[in-house]
PDB file of N, CA and C in Angstrom:
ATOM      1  N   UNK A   1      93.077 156.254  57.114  1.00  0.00           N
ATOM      2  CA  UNK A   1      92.590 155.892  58.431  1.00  0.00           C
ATOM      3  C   UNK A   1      92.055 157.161  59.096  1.00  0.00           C
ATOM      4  N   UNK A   2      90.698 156.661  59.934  1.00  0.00           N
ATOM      5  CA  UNK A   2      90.301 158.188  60.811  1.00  0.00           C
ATOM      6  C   UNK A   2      91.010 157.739  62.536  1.00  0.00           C
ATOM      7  N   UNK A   3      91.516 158.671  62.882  1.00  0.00           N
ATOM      8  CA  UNK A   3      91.321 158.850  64.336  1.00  0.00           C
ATOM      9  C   UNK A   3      90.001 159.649  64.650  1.00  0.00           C
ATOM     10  N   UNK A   4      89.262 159.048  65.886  1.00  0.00           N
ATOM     11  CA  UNK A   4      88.243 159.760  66.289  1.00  0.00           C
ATOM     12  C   UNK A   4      89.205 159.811  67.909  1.00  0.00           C
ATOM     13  N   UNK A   5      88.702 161.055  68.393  1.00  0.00           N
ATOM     14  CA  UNK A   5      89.535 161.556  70.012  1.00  0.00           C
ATOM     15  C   UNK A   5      88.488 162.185  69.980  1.00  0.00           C
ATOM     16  N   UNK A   6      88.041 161.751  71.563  1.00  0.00           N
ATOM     17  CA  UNK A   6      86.801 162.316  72.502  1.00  0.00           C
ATOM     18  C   UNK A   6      87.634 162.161  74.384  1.00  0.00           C
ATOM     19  N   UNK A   7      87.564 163.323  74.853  1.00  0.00           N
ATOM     20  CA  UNK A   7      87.424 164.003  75.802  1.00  0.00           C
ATOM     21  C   UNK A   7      86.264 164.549  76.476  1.00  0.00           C
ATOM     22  N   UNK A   8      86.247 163.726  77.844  1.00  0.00           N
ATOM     23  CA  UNK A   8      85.326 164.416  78.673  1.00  0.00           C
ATOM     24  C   UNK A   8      85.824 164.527  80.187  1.00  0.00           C
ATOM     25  N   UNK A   9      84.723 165.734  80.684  1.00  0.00           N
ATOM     26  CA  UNK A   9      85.158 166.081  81.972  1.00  0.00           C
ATOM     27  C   UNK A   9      83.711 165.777  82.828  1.00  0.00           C
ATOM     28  N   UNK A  10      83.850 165.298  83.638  1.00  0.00           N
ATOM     29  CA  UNK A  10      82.604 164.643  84.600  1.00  0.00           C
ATOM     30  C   UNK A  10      82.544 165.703  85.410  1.00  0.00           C
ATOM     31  N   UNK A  11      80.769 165.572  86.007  1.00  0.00           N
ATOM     32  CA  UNK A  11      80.259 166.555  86.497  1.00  0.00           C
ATOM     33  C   UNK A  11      80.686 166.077  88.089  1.00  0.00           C
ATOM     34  N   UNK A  12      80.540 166.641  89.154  1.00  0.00           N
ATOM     35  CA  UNK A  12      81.210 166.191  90.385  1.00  0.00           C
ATOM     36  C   UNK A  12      79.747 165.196  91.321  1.00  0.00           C
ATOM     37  N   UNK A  13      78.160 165.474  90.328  1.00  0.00           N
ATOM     38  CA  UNK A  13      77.420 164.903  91.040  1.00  0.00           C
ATOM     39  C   UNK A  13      76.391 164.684  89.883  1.00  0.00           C
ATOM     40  N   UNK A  14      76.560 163.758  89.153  1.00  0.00           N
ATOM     41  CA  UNK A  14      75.613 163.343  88.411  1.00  0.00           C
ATOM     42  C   UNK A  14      74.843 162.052  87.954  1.00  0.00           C
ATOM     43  N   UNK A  15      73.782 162.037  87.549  1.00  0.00           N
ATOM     44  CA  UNK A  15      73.155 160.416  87.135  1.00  0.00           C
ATOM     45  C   UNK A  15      72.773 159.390  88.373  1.00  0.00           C
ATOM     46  N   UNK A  16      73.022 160.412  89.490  1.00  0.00           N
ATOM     47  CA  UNK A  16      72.747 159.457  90.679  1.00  0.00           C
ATOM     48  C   UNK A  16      73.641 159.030  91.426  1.00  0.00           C
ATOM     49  N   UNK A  17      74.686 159.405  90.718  1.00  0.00           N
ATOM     50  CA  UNK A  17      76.784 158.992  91.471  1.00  0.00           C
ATOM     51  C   UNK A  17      77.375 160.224  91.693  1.00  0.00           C
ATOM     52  N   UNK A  18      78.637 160.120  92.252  1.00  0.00           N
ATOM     53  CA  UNK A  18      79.562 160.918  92.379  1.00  0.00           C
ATOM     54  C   UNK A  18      80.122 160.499  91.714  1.00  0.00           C
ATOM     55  N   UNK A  19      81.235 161.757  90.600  1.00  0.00           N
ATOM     56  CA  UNK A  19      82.400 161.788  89.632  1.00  0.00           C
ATOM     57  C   UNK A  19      83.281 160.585  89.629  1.00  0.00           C
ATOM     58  N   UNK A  20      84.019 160.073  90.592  1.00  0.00           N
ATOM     59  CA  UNK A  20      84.311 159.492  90.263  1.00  0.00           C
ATOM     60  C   UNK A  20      83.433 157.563  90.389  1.00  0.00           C
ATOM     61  N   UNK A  21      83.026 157.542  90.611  1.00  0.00           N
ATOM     62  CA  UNK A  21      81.891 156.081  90.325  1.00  0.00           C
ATOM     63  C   UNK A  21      81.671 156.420  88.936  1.00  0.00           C
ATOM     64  N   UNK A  22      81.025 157.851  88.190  1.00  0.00           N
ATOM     65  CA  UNK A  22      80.633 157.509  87.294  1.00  0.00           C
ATOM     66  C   UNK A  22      81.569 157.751  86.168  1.00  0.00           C
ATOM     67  N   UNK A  23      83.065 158.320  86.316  1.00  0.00           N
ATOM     68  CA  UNK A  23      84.714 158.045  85.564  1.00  0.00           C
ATOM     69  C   UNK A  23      84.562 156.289  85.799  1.00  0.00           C
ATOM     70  N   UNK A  24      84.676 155.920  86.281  1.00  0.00           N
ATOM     71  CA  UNK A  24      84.870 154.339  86.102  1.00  0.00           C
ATOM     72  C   UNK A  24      84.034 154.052  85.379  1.00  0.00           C
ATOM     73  N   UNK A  25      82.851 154.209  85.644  1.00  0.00           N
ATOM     74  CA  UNK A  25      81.737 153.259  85.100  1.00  0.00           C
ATOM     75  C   UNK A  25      82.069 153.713  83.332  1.00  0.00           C
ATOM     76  N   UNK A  26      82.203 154.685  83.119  1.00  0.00           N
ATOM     77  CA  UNK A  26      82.158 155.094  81.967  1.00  0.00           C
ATOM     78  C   UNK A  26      83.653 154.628  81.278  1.00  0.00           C
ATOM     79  N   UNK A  27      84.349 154.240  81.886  1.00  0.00           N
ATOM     80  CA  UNK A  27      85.903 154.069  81.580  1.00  0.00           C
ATOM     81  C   UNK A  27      85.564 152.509  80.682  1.00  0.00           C
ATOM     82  N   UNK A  28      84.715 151.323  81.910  1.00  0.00           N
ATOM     83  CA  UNK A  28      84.714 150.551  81.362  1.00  0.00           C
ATOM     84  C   UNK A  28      83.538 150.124  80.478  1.00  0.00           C
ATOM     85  N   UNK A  29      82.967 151.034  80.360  1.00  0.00           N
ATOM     86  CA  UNK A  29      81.679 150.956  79.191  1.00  0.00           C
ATOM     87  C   UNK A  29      82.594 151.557  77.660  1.00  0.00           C
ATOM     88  N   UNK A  30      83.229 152.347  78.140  1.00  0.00           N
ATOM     89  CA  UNK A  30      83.539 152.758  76.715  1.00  0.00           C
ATOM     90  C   UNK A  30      85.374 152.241  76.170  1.00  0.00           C
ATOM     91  N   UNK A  31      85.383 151.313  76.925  1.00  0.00           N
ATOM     92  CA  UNK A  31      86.395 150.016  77.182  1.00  0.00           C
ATOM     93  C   UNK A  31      85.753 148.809  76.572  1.00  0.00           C
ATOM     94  N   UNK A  32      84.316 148.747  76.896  1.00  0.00           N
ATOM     95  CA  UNK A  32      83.732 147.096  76.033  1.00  0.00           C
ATOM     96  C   UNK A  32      83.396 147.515  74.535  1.00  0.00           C
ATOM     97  N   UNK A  33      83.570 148.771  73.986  1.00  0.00           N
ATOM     98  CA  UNK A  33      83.064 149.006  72.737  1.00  0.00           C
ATOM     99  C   UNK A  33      84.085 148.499  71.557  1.00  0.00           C
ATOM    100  N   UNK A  34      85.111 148.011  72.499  1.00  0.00           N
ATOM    101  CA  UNK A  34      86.128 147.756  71.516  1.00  0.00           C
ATOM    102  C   UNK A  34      86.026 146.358  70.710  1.00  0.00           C
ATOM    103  N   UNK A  35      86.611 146.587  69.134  1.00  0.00           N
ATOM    104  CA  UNK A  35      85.627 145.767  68.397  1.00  0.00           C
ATOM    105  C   UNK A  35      84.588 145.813  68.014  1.00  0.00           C
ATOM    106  N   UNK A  36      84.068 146.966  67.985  1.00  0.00           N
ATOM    107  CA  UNK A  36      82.363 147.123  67.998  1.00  0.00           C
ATOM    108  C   UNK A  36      81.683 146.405  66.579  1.00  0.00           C
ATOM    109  N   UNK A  37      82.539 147.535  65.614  1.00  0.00           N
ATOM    110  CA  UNK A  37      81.961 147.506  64.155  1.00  0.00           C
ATOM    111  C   UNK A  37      83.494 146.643  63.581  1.00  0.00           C
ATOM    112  N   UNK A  38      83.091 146.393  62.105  1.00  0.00           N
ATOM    113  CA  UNK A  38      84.196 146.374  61.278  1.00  0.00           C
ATOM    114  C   UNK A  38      84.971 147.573  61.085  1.00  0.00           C
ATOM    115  N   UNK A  39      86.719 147.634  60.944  1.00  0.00           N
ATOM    116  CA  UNK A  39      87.362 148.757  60.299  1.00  0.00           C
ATOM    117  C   UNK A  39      87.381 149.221  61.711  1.00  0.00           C
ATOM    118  N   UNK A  40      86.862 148.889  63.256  1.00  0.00           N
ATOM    119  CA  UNK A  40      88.066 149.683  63.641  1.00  0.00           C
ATOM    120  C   UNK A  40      88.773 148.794  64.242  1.00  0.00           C
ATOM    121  N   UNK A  41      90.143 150.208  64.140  1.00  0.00           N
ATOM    122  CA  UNK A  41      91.426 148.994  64.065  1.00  0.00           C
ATOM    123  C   UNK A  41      92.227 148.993  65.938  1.00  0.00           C
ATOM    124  N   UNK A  42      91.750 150.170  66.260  1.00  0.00           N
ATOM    125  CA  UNK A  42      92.528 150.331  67.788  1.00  0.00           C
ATOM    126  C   UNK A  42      91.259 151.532  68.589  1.00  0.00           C
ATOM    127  N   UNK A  43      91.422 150.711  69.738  1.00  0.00           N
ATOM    128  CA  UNK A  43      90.464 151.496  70.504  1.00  0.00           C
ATOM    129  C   UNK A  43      91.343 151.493  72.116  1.00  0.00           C
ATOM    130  N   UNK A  44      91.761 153.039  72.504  1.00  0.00           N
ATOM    131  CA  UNK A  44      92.624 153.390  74.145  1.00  0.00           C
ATOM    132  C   UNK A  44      92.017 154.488  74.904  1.00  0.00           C
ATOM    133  N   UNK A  45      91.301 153.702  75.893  1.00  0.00           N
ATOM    134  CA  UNK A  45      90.866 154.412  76.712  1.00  0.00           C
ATOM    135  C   UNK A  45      92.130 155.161  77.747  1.00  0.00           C
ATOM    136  N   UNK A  46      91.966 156.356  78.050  1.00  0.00           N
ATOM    137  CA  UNK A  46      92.896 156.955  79.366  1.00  0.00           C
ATOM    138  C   UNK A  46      92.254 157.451  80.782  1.00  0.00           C
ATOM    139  N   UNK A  47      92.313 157.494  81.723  1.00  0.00           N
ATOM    140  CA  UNK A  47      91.894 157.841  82.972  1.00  0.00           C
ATOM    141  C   UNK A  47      93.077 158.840  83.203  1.00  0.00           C
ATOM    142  N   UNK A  48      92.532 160.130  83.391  1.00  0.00           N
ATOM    143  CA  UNK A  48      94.184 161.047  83.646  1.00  0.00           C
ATOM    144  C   UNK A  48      93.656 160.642  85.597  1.00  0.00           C
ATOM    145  N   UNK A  49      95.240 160.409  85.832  1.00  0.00           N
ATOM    146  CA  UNK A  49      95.797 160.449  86.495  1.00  0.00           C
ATOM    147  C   UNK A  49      95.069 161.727  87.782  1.00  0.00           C
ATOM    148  N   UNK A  50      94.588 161.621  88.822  1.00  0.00           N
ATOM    149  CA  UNK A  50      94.263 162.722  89.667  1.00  0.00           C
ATOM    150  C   UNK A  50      95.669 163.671  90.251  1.00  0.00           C
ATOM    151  N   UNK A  51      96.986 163.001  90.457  1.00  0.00           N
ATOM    152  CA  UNK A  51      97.907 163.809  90.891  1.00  0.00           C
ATOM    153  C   UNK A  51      98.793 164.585  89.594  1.00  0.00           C
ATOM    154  N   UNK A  52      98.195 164.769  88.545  1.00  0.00           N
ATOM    155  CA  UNK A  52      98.799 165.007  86.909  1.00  0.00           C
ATOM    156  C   UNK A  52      97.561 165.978  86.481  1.00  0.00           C
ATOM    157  N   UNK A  53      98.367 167.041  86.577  1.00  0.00           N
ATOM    158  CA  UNK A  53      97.542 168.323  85.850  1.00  0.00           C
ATOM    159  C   UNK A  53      96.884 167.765  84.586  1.00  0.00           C
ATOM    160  N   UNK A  54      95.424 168.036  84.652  1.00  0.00           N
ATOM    161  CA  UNK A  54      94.579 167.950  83.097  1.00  0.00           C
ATOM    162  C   UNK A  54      93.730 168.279  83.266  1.00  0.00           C
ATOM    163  N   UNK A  55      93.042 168.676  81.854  1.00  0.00           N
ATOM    164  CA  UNK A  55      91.569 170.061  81.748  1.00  0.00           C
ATOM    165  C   UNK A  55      90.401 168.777  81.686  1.00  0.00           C
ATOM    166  N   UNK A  56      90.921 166.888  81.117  1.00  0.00           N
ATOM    167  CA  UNK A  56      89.375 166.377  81.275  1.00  0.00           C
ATOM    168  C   UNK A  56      89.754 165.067  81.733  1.00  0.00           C
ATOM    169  N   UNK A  57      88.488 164.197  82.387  1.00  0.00           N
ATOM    170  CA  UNK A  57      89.093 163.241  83.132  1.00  0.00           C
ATOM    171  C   UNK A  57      89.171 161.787  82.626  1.00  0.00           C
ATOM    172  N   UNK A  58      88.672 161.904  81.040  1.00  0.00           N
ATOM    173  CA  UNK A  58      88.647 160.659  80.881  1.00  0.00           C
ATOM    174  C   UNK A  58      88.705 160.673  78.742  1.00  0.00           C
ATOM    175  N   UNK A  59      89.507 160.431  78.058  1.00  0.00           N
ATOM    176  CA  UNK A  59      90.240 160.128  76.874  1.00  0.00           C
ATOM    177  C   UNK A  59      90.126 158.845  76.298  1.00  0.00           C
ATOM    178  N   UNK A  60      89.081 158.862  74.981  1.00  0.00           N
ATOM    179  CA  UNK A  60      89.714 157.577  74.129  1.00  0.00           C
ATOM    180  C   UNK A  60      89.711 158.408  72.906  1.00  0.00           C
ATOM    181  N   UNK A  61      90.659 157.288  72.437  1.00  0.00           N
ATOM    182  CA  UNK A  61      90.940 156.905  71.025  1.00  0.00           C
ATOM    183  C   UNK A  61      90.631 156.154  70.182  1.00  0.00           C
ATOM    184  N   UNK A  62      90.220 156.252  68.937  1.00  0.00           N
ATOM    185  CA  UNK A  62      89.960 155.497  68.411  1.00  0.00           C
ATOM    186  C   UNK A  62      90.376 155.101  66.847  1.00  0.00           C
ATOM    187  N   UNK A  63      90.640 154.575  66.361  1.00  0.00           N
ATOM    188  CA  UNK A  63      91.086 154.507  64.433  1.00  0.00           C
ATOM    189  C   UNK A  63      90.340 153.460  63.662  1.00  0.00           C
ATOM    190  N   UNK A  64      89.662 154.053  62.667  1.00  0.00           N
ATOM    191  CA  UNK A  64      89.101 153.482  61.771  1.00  0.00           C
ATOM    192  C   UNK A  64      89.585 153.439  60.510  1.00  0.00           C
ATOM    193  N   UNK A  65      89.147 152.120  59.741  1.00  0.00           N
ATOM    194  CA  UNK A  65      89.322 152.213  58.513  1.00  0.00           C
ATOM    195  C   UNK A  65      89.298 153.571  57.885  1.00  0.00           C
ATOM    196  N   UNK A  66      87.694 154.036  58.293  1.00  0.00           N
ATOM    197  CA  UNK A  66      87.408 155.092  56.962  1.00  0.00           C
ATOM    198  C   UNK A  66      86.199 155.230  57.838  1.00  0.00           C
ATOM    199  N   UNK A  67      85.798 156.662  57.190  1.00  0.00           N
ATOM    200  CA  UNK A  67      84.547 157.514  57.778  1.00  0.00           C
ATOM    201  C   UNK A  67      83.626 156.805  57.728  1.00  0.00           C
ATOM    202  N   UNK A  68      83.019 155.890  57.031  1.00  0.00           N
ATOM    203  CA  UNK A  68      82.180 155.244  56.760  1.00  0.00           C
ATOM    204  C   UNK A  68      82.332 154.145  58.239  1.00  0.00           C
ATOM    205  N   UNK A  69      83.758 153.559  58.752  1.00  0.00           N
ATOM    206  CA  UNK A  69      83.518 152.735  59.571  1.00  0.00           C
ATOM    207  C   UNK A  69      83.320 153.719  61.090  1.00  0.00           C
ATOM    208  N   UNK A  70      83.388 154.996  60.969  1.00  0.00           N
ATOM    209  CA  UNK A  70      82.760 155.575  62.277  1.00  0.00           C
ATOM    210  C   UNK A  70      81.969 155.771  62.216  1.00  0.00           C
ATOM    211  N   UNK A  71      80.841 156.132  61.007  1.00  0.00           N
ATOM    212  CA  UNK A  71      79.940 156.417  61.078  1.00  0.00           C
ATOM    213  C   UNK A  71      78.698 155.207  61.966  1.00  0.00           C
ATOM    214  N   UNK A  72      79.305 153.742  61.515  1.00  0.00           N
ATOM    215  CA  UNK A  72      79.098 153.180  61.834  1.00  0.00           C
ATOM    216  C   UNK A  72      78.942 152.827  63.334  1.00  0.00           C
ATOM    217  N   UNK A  73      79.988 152.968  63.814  1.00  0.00           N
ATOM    218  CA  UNK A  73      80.456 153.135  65.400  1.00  0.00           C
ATOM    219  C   UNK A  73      79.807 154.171  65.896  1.00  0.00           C
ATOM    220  N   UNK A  74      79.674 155.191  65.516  1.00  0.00           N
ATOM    221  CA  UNK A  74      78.824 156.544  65.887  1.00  0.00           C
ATOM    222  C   UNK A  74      76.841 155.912  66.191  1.00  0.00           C
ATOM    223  N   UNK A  75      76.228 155.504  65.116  1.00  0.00           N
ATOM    224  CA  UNK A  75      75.231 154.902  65.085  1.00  0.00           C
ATOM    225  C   UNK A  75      74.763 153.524  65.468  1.00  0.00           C
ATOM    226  N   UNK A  76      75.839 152.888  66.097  1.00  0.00           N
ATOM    227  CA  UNK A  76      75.171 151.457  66.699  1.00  0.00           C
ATOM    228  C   UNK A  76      74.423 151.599  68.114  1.00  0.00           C
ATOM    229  N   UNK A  77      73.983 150.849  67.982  1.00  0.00           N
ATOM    230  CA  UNK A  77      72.991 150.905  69.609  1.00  0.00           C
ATOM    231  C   UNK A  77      73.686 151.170  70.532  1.00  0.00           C
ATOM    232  N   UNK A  78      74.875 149.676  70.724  1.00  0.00           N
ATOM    233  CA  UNK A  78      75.635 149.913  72.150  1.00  0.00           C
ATOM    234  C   UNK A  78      76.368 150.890  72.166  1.00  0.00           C
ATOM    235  N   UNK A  79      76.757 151.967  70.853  1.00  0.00           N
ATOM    236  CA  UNK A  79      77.831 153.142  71.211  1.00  0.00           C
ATOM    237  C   UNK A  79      76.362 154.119  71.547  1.00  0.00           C
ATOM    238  N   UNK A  80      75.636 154.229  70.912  1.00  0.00           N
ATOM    239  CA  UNK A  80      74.434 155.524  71.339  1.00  0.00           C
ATOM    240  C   UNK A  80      74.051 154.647  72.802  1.00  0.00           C
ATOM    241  N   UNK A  81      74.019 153.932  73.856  1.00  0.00           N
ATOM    242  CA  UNK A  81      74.171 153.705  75.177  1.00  0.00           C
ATOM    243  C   UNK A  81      75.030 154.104  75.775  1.00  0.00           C
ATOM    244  N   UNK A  82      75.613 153.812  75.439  1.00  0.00           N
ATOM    245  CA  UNK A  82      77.041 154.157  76.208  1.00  0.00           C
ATOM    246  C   UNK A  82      76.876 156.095  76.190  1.00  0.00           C
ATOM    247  N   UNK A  83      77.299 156.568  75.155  1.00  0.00           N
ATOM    248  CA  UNK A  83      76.769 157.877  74.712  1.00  0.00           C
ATOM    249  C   UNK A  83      75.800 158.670  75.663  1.00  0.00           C
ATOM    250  N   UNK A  84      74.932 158.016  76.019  1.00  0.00           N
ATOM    251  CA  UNK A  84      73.621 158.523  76.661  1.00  0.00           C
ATOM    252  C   UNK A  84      73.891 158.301  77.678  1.00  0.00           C
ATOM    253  N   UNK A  85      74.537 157.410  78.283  1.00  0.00           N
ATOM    254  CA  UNK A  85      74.962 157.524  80.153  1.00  0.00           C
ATOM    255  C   UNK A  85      76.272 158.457  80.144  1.00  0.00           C
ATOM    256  N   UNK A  86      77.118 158.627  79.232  1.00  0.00           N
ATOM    257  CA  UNK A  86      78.069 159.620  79.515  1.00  0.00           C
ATOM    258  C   UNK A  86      77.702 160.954  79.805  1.00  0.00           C
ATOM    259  N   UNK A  87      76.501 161.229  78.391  1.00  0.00           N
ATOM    260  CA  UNK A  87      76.055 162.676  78.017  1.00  0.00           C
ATOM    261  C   UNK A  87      75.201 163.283  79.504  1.00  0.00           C
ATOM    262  N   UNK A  88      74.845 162.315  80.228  1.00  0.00           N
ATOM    263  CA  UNK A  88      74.117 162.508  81.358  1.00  0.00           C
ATOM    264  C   UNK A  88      75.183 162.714  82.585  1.00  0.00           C
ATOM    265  N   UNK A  89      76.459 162.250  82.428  1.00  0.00           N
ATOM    266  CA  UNK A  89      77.404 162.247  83.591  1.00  0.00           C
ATOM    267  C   UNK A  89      78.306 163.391  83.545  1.00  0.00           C
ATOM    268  N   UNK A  90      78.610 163.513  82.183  1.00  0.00           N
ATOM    269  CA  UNK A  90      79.295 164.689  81.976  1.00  0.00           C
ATOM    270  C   UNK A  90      78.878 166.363  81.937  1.00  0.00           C
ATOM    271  N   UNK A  91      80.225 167.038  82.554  1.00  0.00           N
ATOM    272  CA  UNK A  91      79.951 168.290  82.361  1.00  0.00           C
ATOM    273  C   UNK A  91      80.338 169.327  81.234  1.00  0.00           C
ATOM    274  N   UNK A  92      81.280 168.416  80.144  1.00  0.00           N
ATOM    275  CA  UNK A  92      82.325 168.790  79.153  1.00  0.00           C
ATOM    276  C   UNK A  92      82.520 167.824  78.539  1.00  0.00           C
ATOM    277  N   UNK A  93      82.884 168.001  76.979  1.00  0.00           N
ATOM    278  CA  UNK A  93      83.355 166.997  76.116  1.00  0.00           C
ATOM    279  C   UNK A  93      83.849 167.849  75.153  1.00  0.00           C
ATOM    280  N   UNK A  94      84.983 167.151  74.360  1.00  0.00           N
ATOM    281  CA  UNK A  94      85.435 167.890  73.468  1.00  0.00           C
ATOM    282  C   UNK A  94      85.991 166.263  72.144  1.00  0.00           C
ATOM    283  N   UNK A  95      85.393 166.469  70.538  1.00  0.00           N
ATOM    284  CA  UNK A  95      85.390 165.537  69.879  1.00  0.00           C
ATOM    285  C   UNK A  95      86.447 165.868  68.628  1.00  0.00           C
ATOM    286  N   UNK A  96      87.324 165.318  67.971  1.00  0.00           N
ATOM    287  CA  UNK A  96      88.598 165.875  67.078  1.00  0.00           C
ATOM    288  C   UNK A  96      88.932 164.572  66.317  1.00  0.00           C
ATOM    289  N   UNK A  97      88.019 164.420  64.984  1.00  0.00           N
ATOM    290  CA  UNK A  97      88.423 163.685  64.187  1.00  0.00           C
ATOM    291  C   UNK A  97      89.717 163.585  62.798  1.00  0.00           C
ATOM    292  N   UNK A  98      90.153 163.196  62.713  1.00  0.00           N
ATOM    293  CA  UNK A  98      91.685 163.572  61.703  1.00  0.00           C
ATOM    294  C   UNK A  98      91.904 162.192  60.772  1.00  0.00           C
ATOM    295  N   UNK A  99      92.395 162.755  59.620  1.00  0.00           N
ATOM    296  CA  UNK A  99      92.994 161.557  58.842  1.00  0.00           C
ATOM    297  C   UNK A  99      94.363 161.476  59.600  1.00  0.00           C
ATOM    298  N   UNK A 100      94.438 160.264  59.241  1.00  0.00           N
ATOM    299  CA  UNK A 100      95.805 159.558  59.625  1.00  0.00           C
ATOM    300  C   UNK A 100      96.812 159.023  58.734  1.00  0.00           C
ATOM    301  N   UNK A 101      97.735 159.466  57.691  1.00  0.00           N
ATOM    302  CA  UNK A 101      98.327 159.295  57.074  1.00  0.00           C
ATOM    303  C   UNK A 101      98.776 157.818  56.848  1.00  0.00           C
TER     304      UNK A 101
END
């Protein structure tokens, strides 16, 4: 199994919103991806908490079959949308794929 973990930190004025309009918006866009492709098996979005120390403001998770089923997820339309309104909102991201025993 792959875990894919992506972290991002929103810019405080971007895409036409303020940070947090566009933490939500992005929370639940990358909340409907779930199910996208075949093989993946769990998809958890996180919103850290504003009164809880953290370096980014918004965390998913994800587990796939196999590289092949992220690759998949990586290249579908609605994840490269989603992708492209984040990449525009954000000021930081950080991506950490791992086998999963």
């Amino acid at each position: 199994m792959i875990r894919h973990v992506v972290m991002w930190t929103f810019a405080d004025q971007a895409a036409g919103a303020d940070r947090a309009a566009n933490l939500a918006r992005a929370a639940e866009k990358v909340a409907a991806l779930d199910g996208l492709v075949p093989g993946m098996r769990h998809l958890e979005v996180v919103v850290a908490p504003e009164h809880l120390n953290h370096t980014h403001d918004l965390l998913l998770i994800v587990d796939f079959d196999s590289a092949d089923d992220l690759a998949a997820y990586r290249t579908h339309p609605r994840h490269v949308e989603v992708a492209s309104f984040i990449t525009a909102a954000c000021a930081d991201r950080a991506v950490v794929d791992y086998e999963v025993p």
